[in-house]
Structures are given as C-alpha cells and as structure tokens.
N, C-alpha and C. Protein backbone atom coordinates (compact mmCIF):
# COMPACT_ATOMS: atom_id res chain seq x y z
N UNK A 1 0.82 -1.20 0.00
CA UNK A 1 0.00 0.00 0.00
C UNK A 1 0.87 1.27 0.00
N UNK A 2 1.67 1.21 0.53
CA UNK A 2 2.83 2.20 0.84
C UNK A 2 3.79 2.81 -0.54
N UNK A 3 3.78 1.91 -1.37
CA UNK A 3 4.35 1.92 -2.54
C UNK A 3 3.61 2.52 -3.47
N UNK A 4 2.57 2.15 -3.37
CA UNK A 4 1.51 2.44 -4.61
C UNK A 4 0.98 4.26 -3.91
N UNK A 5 1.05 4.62 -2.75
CA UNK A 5 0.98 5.55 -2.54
C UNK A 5 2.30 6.66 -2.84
N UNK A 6 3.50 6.56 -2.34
CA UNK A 6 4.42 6.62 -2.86
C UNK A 6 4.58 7.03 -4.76
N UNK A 7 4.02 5.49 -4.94
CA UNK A 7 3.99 6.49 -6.74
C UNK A 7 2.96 7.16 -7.05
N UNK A 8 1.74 7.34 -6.75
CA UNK A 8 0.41 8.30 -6.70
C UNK A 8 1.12 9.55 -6.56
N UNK A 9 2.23 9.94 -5.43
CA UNK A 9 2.03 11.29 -4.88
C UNK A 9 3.60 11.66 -5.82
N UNK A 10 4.70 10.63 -5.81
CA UNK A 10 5.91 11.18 -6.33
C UNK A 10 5.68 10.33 -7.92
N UNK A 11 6.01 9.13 -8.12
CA UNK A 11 6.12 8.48 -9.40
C UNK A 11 5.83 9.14 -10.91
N UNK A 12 4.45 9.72 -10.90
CA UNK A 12 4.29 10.52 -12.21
C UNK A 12 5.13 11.54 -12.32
N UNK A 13 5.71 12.19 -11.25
CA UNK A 13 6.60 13.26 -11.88
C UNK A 13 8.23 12.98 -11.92
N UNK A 14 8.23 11.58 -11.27
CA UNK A 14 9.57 11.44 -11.47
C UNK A 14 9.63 10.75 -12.97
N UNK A 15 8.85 10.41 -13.53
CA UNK A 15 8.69 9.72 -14.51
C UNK A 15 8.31 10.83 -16.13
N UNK A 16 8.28 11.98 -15.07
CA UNK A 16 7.83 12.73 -16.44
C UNK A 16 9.56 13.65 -16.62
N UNK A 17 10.02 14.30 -15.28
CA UNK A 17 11.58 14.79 -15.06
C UNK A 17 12.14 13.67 -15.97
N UNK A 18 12.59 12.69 -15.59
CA UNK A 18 13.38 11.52 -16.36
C UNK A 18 12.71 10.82 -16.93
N UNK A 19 12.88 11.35 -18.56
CA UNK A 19 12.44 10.69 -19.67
C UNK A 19 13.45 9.25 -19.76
N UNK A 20 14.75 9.27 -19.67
CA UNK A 20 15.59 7.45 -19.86
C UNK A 20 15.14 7.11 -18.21
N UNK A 21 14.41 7.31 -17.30
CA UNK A 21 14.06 6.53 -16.70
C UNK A 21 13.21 5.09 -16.54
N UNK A 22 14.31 3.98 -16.63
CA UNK A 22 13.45 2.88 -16.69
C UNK A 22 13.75 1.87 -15.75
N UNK A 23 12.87 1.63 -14.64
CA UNK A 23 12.81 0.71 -13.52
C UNK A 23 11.77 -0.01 -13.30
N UNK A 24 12.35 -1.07 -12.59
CA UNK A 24 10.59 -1.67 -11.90
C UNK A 24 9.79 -0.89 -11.35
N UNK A 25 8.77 -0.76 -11.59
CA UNK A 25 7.70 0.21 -11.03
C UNK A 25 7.50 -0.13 -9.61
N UNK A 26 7.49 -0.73 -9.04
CA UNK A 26 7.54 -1.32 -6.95
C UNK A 26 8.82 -2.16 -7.29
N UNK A 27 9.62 -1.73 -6.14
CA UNK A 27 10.69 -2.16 -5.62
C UNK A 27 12.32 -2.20 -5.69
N UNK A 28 12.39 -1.13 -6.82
CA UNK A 28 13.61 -0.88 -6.54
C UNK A 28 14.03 0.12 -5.98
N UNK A 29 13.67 1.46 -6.02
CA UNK A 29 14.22 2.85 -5.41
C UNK A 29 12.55 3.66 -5.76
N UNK A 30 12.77 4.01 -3.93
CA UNK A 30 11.47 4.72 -3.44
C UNK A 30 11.33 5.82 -4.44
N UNK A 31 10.13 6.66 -4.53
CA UNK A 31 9.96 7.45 -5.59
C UNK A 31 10.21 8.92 -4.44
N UNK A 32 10.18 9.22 -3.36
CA UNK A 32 10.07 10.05 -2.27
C UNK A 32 11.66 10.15 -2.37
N UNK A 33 12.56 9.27 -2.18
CA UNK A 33 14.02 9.27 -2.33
C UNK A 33 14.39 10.09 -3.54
N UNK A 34 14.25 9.63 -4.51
CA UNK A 34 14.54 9.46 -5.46
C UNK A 34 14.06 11.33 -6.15
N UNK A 35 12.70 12.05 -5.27
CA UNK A 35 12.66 13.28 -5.74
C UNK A 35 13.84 14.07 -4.52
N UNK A 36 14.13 13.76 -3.24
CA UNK A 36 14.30 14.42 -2.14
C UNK A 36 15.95 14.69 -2.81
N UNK A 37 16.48 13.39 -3.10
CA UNK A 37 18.03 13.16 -2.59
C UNK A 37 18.72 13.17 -4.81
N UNK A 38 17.69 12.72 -5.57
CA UNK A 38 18.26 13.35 -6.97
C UNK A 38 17.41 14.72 -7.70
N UNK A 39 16.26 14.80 -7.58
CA UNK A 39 15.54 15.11 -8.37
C UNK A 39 16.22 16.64 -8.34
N UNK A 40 16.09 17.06 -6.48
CA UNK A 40 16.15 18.33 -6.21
C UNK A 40 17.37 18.85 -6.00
N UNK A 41 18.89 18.15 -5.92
CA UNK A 41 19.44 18.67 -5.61
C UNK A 41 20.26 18.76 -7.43
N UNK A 42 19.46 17.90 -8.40
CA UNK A 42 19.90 17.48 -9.85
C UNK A 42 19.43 18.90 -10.96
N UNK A 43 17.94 18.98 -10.45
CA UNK A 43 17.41 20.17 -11.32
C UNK A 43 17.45 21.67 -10.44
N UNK A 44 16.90 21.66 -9.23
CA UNK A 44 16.78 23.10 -8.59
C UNK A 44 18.09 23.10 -8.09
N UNK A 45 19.34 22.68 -7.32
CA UNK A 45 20.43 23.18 -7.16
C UNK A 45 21.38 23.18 -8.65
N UNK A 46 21.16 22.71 -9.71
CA UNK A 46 22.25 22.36 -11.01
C UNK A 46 22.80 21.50 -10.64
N UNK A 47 22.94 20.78 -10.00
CA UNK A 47 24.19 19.38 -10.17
C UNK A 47 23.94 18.57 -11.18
N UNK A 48 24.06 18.80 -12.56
CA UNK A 48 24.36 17.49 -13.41
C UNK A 48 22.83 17.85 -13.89
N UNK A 49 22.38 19.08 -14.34
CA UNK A 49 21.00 19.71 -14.76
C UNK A 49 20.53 18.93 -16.13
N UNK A 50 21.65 18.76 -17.09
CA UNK A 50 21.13 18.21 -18.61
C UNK A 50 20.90 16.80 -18.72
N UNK A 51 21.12 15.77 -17.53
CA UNK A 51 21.22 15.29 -17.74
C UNK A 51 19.81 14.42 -17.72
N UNK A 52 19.04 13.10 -18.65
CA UNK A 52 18.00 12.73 -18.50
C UNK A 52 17.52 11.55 -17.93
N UNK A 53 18.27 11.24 -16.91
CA UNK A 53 18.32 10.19 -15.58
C UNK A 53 18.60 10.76 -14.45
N UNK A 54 18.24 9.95 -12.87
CA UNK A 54 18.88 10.31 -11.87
C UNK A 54 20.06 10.39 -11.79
N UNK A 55 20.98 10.94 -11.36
CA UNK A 55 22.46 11.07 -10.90
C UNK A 55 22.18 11.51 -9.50
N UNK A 56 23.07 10.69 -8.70
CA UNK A 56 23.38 11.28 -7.20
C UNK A 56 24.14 12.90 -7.18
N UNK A 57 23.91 13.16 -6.06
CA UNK A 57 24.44 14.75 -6.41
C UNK A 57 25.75 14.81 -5.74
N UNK A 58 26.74 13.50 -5.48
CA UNK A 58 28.09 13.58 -5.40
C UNK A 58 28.75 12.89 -7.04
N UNK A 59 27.93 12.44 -7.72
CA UNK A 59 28.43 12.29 -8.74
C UNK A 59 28.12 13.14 -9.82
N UNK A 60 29.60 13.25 -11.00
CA UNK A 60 29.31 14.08 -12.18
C UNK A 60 29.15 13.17 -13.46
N UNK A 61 28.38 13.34 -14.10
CA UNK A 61 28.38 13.18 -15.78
C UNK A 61 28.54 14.44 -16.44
N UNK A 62 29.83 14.29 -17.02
CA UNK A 62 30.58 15.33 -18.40
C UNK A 62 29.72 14.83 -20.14
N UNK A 63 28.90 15.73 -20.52
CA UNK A 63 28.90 15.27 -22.14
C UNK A 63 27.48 14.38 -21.98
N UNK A 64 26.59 14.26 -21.37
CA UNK A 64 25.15 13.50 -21.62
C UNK A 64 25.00 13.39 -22.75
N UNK A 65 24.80 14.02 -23.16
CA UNK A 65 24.07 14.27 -24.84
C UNK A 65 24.93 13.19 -25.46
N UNK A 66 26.46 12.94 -25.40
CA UNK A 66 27.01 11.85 -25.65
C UNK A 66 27.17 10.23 -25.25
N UNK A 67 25.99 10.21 -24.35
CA UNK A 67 25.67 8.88 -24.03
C UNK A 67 24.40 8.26 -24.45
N UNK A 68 24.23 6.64 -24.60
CA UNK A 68 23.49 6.14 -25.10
C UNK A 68 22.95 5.10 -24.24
N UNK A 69 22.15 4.64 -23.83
CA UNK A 69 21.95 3.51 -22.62
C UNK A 69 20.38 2.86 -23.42
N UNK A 70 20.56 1.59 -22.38
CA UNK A 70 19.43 1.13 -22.56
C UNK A 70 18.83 1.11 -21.09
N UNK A 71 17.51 -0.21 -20.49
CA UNK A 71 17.18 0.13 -19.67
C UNK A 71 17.63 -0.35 -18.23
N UNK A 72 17.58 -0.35 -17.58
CA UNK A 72 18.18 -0.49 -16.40
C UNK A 72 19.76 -0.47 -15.82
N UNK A 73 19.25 1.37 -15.99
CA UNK A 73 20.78 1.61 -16.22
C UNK A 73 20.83 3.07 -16.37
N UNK A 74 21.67 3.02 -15.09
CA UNK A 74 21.31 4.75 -14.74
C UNK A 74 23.12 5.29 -14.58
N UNK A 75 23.61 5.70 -15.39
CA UNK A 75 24.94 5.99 -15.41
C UNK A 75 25.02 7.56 -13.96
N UNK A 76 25.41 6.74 -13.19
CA UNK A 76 26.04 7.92 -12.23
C UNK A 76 24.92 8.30 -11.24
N UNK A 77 23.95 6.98 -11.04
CA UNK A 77 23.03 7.19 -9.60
C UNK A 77 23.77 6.66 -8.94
N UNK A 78 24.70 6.18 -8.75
CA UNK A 78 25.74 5.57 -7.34
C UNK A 78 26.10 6.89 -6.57
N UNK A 79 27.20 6.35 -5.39
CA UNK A 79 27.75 7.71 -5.11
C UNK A 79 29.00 7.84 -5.46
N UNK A 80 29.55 9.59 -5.66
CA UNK A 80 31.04 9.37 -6.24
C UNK A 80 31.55 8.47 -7.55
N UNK A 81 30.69 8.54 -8.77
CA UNK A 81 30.50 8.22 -9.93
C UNK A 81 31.16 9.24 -10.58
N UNK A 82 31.90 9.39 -11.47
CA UNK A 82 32.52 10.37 -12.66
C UNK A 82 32.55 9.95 -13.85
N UNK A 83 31.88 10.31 -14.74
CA UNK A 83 31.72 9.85 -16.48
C UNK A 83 31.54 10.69 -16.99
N UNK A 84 32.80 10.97 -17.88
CA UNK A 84 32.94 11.72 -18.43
C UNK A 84 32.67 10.76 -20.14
N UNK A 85 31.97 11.42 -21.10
CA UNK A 85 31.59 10.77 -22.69
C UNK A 85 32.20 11.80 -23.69
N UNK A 86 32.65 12.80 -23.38
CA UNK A 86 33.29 13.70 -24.66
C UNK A 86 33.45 12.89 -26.01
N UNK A 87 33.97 11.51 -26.11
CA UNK A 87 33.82 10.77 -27.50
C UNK A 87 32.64 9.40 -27.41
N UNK A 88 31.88 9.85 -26.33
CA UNK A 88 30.70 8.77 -26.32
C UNK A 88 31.05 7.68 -25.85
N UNK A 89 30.11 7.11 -24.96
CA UNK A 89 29.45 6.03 -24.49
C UNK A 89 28.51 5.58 -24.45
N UNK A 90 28.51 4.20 -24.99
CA UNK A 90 27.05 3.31 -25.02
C UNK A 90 27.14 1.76 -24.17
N UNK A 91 25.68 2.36 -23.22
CA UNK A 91 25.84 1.29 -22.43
C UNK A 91 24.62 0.88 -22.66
N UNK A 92 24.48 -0.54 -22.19
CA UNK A 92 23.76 -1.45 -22.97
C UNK A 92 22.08 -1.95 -21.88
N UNK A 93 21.79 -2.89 -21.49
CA UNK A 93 20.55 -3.36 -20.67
C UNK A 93 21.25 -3.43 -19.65
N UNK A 94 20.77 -3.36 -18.56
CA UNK A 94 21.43 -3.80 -16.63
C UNK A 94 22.52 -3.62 -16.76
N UNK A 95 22.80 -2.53 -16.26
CA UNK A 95 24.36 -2.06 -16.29
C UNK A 95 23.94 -1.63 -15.14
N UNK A 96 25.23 -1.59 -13.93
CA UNK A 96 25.31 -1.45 -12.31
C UNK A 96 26.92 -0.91 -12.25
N UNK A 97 26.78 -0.09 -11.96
CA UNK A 97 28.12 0.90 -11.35
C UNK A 97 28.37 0.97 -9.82
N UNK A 98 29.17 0.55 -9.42
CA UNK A 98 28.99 0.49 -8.02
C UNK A 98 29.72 2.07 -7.57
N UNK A 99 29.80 2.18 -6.19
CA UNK A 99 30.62 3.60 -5.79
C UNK A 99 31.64 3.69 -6.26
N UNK A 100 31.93 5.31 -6.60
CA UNK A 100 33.23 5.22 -6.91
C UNK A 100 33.81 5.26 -8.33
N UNK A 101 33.28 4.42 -9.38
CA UNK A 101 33.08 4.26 -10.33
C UNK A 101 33.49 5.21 -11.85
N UNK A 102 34.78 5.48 -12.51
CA UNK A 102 35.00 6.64 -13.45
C UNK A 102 35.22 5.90 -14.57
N UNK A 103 34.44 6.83 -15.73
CA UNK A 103 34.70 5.97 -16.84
C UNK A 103 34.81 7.73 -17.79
N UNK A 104 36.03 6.97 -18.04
CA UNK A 104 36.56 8.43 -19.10
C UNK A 104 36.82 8.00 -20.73
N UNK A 105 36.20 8.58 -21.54
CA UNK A 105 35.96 8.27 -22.98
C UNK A 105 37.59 9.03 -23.17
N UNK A 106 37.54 10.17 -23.31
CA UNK A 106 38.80 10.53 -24.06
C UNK A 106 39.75 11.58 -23.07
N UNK A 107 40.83 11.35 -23.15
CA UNK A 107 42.16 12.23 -22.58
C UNK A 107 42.15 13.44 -23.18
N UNK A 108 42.97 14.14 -22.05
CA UNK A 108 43.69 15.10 -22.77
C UNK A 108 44.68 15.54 -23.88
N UNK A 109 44.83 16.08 -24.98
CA UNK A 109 45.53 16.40 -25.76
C UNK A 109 47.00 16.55 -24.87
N UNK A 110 48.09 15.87 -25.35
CA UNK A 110 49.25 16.71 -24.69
C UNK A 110 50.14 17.10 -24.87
N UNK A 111 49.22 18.39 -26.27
CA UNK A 111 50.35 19.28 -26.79
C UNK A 111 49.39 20.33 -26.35
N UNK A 112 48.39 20.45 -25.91
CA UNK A 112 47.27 21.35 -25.31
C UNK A 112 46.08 21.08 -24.32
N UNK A 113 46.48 21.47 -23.01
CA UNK A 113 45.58 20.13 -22.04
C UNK A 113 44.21 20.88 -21.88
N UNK A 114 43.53 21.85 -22.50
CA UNK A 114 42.99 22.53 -22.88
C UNK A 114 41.62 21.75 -23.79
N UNK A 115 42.31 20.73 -24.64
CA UNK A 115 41.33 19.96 -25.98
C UNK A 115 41.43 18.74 -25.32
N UNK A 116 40.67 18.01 -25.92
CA UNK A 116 40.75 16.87 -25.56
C UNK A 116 41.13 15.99 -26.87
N UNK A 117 41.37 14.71 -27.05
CA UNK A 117 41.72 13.91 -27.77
C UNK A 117 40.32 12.94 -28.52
N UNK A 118 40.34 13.26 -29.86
CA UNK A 118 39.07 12.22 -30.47
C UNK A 118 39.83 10.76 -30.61
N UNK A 119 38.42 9.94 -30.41
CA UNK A 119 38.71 8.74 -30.22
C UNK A 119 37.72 7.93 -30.38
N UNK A 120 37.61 6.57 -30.67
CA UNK A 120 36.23 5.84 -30.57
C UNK A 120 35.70 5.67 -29.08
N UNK A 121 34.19 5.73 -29.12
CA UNK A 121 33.70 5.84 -27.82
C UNK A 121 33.77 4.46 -27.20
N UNK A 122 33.28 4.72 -25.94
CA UNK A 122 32.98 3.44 -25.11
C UNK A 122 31.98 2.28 -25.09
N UNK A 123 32.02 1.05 -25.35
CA UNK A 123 31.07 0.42 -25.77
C UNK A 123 31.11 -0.80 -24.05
N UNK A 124 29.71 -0.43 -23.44
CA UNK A 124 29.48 -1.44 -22.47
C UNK A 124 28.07 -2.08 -23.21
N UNK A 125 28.19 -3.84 -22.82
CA UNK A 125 27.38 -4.74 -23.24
C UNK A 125 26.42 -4.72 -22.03
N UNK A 126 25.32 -5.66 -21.81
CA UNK A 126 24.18 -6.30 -21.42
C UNK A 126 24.95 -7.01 -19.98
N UNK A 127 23.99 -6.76 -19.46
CA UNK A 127 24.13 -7.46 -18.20
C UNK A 127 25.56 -7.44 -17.68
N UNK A 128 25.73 -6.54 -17.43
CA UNK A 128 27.43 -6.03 -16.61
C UNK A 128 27.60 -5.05 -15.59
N UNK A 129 28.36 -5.55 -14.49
CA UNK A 129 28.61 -5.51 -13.22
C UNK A 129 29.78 -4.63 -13.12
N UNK A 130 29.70 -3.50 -12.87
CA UNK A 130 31.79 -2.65 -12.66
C UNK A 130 31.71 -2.97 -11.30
N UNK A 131 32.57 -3.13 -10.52
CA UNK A 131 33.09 -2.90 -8.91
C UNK A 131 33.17 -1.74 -8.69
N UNK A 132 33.07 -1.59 -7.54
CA UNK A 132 33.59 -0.41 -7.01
C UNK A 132 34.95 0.39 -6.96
N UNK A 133 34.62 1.64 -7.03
CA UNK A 133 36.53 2.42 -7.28
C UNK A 133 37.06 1.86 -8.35
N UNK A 134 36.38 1.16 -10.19
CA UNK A 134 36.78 0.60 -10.97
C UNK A 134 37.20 2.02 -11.66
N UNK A 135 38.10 1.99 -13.10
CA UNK A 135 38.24 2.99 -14.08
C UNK A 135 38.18 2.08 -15.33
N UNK A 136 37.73 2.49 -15.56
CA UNK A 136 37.35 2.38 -17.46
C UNK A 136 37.48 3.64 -18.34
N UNK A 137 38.70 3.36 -19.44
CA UNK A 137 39.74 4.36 -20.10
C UNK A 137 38.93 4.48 -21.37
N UNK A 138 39.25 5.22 -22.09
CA UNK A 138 38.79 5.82 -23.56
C UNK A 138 39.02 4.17 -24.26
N UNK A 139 37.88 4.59 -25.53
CA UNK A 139 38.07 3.49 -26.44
C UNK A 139 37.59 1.94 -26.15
N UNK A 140 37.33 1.67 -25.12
CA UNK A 140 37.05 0.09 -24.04
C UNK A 140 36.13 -0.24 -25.11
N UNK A 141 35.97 -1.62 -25.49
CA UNK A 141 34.56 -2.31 -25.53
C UNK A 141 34.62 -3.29 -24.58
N UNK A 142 33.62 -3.66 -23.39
CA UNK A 142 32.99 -4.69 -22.68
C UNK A 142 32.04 -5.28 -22.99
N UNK A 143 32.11 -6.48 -23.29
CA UNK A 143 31.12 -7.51 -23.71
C UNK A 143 29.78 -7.56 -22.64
N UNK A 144 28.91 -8.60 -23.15
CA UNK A 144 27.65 -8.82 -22.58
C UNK A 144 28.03 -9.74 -21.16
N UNK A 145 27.41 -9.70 -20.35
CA UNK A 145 27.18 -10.96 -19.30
C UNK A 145 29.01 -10.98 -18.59
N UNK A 146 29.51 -9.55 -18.21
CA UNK A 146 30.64 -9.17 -17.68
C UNK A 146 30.91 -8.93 -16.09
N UNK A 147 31.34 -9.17 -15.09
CA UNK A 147 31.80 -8.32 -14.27
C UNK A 147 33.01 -8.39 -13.69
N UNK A 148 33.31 -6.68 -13.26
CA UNK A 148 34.75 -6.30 -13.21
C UNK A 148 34.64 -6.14 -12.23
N UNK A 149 35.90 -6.69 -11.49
CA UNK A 149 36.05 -6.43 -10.11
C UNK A 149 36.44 -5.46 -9.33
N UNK A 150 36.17 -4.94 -7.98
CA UNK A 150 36.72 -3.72 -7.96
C UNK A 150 37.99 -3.19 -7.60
N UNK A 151 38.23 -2.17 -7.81
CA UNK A 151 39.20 -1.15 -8.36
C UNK A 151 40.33 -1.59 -9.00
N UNK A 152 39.85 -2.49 -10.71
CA UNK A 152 40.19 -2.57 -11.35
C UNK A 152 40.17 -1.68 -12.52
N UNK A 153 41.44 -1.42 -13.37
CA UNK A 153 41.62 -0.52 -14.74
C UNK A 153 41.52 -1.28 -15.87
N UNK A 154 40.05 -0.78 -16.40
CA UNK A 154 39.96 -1.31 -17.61
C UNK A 154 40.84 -0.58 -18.87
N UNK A 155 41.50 -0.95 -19.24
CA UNK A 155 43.01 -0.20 -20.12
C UNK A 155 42.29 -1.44 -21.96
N UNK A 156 41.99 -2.46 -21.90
CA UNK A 156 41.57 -3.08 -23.49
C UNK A 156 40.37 -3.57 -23.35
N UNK A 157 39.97 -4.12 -24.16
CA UNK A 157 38.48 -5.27 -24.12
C UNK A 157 38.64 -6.32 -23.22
N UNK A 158 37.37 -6.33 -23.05
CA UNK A 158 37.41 -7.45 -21.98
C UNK A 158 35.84 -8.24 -22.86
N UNK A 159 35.95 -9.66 -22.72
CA UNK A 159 34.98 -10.31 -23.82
C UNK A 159 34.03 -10.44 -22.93
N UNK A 160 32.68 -11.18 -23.56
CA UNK A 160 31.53 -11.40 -22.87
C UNK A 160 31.95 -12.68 -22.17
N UNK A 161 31.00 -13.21 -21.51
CA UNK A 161 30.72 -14.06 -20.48
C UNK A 161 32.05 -14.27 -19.50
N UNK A 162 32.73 -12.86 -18.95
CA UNK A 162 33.85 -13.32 -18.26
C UNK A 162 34.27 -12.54 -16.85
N UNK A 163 34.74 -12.88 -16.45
CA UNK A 163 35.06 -11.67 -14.70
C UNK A 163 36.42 -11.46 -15.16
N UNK A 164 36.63 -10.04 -14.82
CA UNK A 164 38.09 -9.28 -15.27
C UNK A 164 38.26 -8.72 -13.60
N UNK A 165 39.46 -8.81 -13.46
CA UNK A 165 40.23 -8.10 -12.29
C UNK A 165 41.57 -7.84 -12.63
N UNK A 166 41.77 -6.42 -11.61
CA UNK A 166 43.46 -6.03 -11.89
C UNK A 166 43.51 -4.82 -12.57
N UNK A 167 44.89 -4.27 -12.01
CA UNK A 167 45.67 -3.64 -12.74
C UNK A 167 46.89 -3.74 -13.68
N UNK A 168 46.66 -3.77 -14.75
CA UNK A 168 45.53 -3.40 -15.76
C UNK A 168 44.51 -4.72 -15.83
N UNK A 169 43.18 -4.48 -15.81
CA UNK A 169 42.27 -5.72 -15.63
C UNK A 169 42.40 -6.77 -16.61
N UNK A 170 42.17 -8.10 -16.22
CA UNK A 170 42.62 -9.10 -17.42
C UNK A 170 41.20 -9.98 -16.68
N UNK A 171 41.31 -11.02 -17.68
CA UNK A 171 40.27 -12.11 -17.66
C UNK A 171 40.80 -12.95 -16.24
N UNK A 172 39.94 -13.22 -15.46
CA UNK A 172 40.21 -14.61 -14.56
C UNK A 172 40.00 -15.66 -14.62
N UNK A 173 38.57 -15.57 -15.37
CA UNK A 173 37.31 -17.04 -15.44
C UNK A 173 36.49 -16.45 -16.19
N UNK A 174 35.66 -17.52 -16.68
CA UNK A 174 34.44 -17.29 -17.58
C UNK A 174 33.33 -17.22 -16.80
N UNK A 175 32.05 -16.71 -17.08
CA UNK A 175 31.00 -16.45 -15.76
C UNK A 175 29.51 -17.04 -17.02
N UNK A 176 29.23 -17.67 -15.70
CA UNK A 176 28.07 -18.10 -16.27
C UNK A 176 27.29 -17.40 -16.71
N UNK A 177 25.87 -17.94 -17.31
CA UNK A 177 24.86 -16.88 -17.81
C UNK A 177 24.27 -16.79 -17.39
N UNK A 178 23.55 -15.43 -17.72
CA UNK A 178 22.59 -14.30 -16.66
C UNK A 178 20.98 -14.56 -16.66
N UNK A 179 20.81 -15.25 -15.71
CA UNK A 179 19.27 -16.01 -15.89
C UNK A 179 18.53 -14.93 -15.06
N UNK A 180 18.38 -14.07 -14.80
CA UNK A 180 17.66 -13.10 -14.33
C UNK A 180 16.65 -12.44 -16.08
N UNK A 181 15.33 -12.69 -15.63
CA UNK A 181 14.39 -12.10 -16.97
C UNK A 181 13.74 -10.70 -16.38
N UNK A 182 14.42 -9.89 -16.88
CA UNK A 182 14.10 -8.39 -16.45
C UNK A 182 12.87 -7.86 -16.94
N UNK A 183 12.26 -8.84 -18.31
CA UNK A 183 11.27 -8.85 -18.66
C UNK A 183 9.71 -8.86 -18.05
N UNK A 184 9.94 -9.53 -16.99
CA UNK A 184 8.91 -10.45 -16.47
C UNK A 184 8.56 -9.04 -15.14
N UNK A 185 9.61 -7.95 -15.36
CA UNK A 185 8.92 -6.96 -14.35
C UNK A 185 7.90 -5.94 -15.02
N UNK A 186 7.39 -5.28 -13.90
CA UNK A 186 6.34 -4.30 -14.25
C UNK A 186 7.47 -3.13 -13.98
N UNK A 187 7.52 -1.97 -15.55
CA UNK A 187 8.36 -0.98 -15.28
C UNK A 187 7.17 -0.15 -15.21
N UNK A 188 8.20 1.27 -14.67
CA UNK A 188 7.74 2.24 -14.30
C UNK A 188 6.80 3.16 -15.68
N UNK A 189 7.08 2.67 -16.66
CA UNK A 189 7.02 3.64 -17.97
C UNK A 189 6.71 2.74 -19.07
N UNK A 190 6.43 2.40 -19.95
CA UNK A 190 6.21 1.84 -21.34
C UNK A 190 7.66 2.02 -21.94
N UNK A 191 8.26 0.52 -21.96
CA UNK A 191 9.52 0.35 -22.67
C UNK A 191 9.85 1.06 -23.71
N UNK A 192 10.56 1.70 -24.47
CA UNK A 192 11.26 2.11 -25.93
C UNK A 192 10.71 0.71 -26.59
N UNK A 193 10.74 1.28 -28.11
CA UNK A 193 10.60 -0.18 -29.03
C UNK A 193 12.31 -0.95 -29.14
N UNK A 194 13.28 0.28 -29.50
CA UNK A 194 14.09 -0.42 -29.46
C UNK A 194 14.57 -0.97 -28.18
C-alpha cells in the first residue's frame, strides 16, 4: 500500500523529469528518495542539470548528450561516480556501477591540455557488473554478461561471459549466464521499441 501511494504522490513526476528513466515500477528505489536526494538537488540546485536520468548529487556526468543507454541503467546514480563521454558512451541493458566508479571516454591532448583527444567511444554490453573504485579508459569495448572487479583498470576489451580483475584488468574465469528475466517486471514507464 505504501508503494503504490508513494507512486500516486511522487512516481508521475519522477517519470515525467526523467524521460531514460526505466525501472521496476515497486521495488527498486522509493519514488520520495529518489525526488528528495536526486531530483532536487539534480534540477533546482544544477548538479548534473542536462542530464535525462537520476544522478546522485556527489556524482558528475561530463557530455550527456554523448551517451546512449538502454534500460536499467542509470549511469552515475551511485555515489562518487565520474563519467565523463566527450567521445561517447554506449551502455547497454542492466548495467550497475557500483561507488566510486570513473569511466573516461577521451584524454587530454598533450600538446594542449585545454582539448581533448578524439577517439572511438565506449562500448558497455548487457548485463554487466563494474566494482567499485573501478576505471574504465577511452576506447574500451565490454562484452555482454561481464563483471569487473573492484578497483580494477579497464586499459583493453574485456569479452563477454567473463570476470576481469586487476591492474591493468585481465580475464580470470568465464561467468556463467545471466538467468535473471528483467522482462517479467512491471516498469515504471512503457519500454522504448528499441
């Protein structure tokens, strides 16, 4: 009862603020939270204003407009998150960032630290797990059905179905597959077609 009241009084407008908002509609993150601790300190103080998801208001996203996500998957609602996309990032279904978490598309120029450096963007797959205090460098592709352990540097590709740890992160083991059907929930919003 509590829930369904909850989205009566907050849900429609958190749902109308964040258009890439896509969650289970009961049970993952209160809708009262979610206006108190992102909504307000995201749009009425500016922390991270353009952006069209929650973000915690200790974390930054650089370059929105240069990211691409699918659903469940909120780049930089953790805490102490930094993602920066200046050459783009696309992240894929259930993607989970734990604290801590920086993922930088492109460097600095360093004949002018001023520009930054073009580069191919970041490509995260389906169903992938970062650790906590992880970095993920310009250029990365991460496969589907991944997780990286934490405060590991993702520096090359890392393939699907595998757990990466380390500096610089490497493969350990292969990881089974992701039997969780995200399908089978009631979201907050009417899915995208794609």
């Amino acid at each position: 009862m509590l829930k369904k009241i909850d989205f009566i009084l907050f849900g429609w407008f958190i749902n109308w603020v964040y258009p890439e908002y896509y969650r289970p509609k009961y049970g993952y993150q209160r809708y009262y939270i979610l206006f108190f601790h992102y909504f307000i300190p995201q749009k009425v103080f500016r922390l991270n204003p353009k952006v069209k998801w929650p973000v915690h208001f200790t974390s930054r996203v650089v370059a929105p407009e240069n990211i691409t996500k699918g659903i469940l998957c909120d780049p930089g609602d953790n805490v102490n998150n930094y993602i920066q996309a200046n050459n783009g990032i696309h992240f894929g279904n259930n993607i989970e960032l734990g604290p801590g978490v920086t993922i930088i598309s492109s460097n600095h120029d360093t004949k002018d630290f001023t520009n930054h450096e073009k580069g191919n963007p970041i490509n995260i797959g389906n169903n992938v797990w970062i650790g906590a205090n992880s970095t993920i460098l310009p250029g990365v592709s991460i496969g589907d059905n991944v997780v990286i352990g934490s405060n590991s540097v993702v520096t090359k590709d890392i393939p699907s179905n595998s757990i990466a740890v380390g500096n610089p992160c490497s493969v350990v083991k292969d990881k089974e597959p992701y039997t969780e059907t995200y399908w089978k929930f009631k979201f907050n919003k009417r899915l995208p077609k794609k």
